[in-house]
Protein backbone atom coordinates (compact mmCIF):
# COMPACT_ATOMS: atom_id res chain seq x y z
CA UNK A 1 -8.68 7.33 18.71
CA UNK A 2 -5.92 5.40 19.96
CA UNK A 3 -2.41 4.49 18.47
CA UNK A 4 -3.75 1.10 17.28
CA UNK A 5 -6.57 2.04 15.78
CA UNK A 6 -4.85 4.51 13.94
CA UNK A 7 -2.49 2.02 12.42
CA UNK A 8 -5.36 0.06 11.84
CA UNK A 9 -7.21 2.75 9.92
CA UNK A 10 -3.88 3.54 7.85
CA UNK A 11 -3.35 0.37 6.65
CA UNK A 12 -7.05 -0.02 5.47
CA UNK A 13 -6.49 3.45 3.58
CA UNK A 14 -3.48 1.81 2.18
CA UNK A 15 -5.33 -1.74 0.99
CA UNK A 16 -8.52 0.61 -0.51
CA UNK A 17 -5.81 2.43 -2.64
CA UNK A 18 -4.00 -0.74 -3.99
CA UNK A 19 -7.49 -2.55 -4.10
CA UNK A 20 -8.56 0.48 -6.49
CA UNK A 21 -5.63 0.18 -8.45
CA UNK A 22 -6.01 -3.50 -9.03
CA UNK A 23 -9.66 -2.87 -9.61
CA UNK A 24 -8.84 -0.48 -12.73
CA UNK A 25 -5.79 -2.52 -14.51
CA UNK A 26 -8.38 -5.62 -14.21
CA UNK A 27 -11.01 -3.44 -15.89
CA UNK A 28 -8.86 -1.75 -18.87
CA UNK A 29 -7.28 -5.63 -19.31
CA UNK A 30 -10.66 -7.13 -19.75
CA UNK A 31 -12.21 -4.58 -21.83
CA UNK A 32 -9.74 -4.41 -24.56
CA UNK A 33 -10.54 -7.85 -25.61
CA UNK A 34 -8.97 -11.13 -25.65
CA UNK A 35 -7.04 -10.35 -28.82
CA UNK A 36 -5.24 -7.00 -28.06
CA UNK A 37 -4.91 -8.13 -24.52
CA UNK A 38 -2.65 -11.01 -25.57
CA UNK A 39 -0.82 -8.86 -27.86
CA UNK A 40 -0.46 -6.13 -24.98
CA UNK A 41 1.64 -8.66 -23.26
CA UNK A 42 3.47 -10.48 -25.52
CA UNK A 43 5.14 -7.06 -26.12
CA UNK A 44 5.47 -6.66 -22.47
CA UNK A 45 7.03 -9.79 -22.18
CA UNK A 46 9.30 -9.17 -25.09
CA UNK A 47 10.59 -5.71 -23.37
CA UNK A 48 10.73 -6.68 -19.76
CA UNK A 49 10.88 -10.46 -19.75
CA UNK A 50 13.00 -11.97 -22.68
CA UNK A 51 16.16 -9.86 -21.56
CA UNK A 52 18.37 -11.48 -18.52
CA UNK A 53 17.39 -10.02 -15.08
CA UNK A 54 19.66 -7.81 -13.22
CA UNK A 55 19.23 -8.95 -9.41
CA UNK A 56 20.56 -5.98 -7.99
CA UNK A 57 18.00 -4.01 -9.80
CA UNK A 58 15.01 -5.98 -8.41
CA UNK A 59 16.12 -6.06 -4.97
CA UNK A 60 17.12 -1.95 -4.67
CA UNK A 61 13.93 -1.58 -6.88
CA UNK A 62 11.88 -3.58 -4.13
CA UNK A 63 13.65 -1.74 -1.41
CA UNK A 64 12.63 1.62 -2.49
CA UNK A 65 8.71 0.17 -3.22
CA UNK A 66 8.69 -0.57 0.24
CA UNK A 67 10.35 2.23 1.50
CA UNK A 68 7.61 4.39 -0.24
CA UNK A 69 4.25 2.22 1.68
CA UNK A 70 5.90 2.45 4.60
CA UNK A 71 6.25 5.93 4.65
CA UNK A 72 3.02 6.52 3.28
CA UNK A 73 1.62 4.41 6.11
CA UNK A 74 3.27 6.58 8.29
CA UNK A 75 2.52 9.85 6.93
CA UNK A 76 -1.42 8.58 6.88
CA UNK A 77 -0.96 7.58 10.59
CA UNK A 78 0.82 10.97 11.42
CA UNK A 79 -2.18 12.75 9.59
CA UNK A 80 -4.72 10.84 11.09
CA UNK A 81 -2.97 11.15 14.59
CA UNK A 82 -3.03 14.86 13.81
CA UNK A 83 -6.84 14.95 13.26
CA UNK A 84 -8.40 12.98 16.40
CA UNK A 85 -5.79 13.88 19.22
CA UNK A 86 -4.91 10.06 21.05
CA UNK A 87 -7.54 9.68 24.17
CA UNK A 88 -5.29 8.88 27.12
CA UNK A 89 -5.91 5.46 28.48
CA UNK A 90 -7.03 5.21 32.19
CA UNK A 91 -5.99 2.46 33.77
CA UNK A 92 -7.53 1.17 36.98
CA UNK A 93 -3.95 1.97 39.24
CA UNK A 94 -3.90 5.59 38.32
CA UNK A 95 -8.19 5.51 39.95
CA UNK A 96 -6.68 4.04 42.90
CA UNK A 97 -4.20 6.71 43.09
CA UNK A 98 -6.67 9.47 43.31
């Protein structure tokens, strides 16, 4: 398995994750019902939303979510590079050199 494909493969492993985790908030958000789903985020909106935002917060805060995927992207890559050892590419000048 090459380099590419690896980061390929990571990334997909990545999106399955998030696309999971979207998957189940959509789910436990639809089946409470209309009702206590509006009331679930009015109070949301009253604890993290009504206050003024602290900028600085938000952008370390993003920093160290995307410190995090990174690294898990890496650490699947590393782990994946681990399991099917990189194929060295042959290109036609090192034939010729035989």
């Amino acid at each position: 398995m090459t380099n590419s494909n690896q980061k390929i493969i990571s990334a997909a492993i990545i999106g399955v994750l998030l696309g999971f985790r979207f998957h189940s908030i959509w789910e436990r958000q639809r089946l409470l019902g209309r009702d206590a789903y509006l009331i679930e985020r009015g109070k949301h909106f009253d604890k993290f939303l009504a206050a003024p935002h602290n900028p600085v917060a938000a952008i370390f805060g993003a920093m160290v979510i995307i410190a995090v995927v990174i690294a898990a992207y890496e650490l699947i890559s590393l782990g994946l590079n681990k399991l099917f050892k990189p194929i060295p590419s042959a290109s036609p000048a090192d034939s010729t050199m035989r």
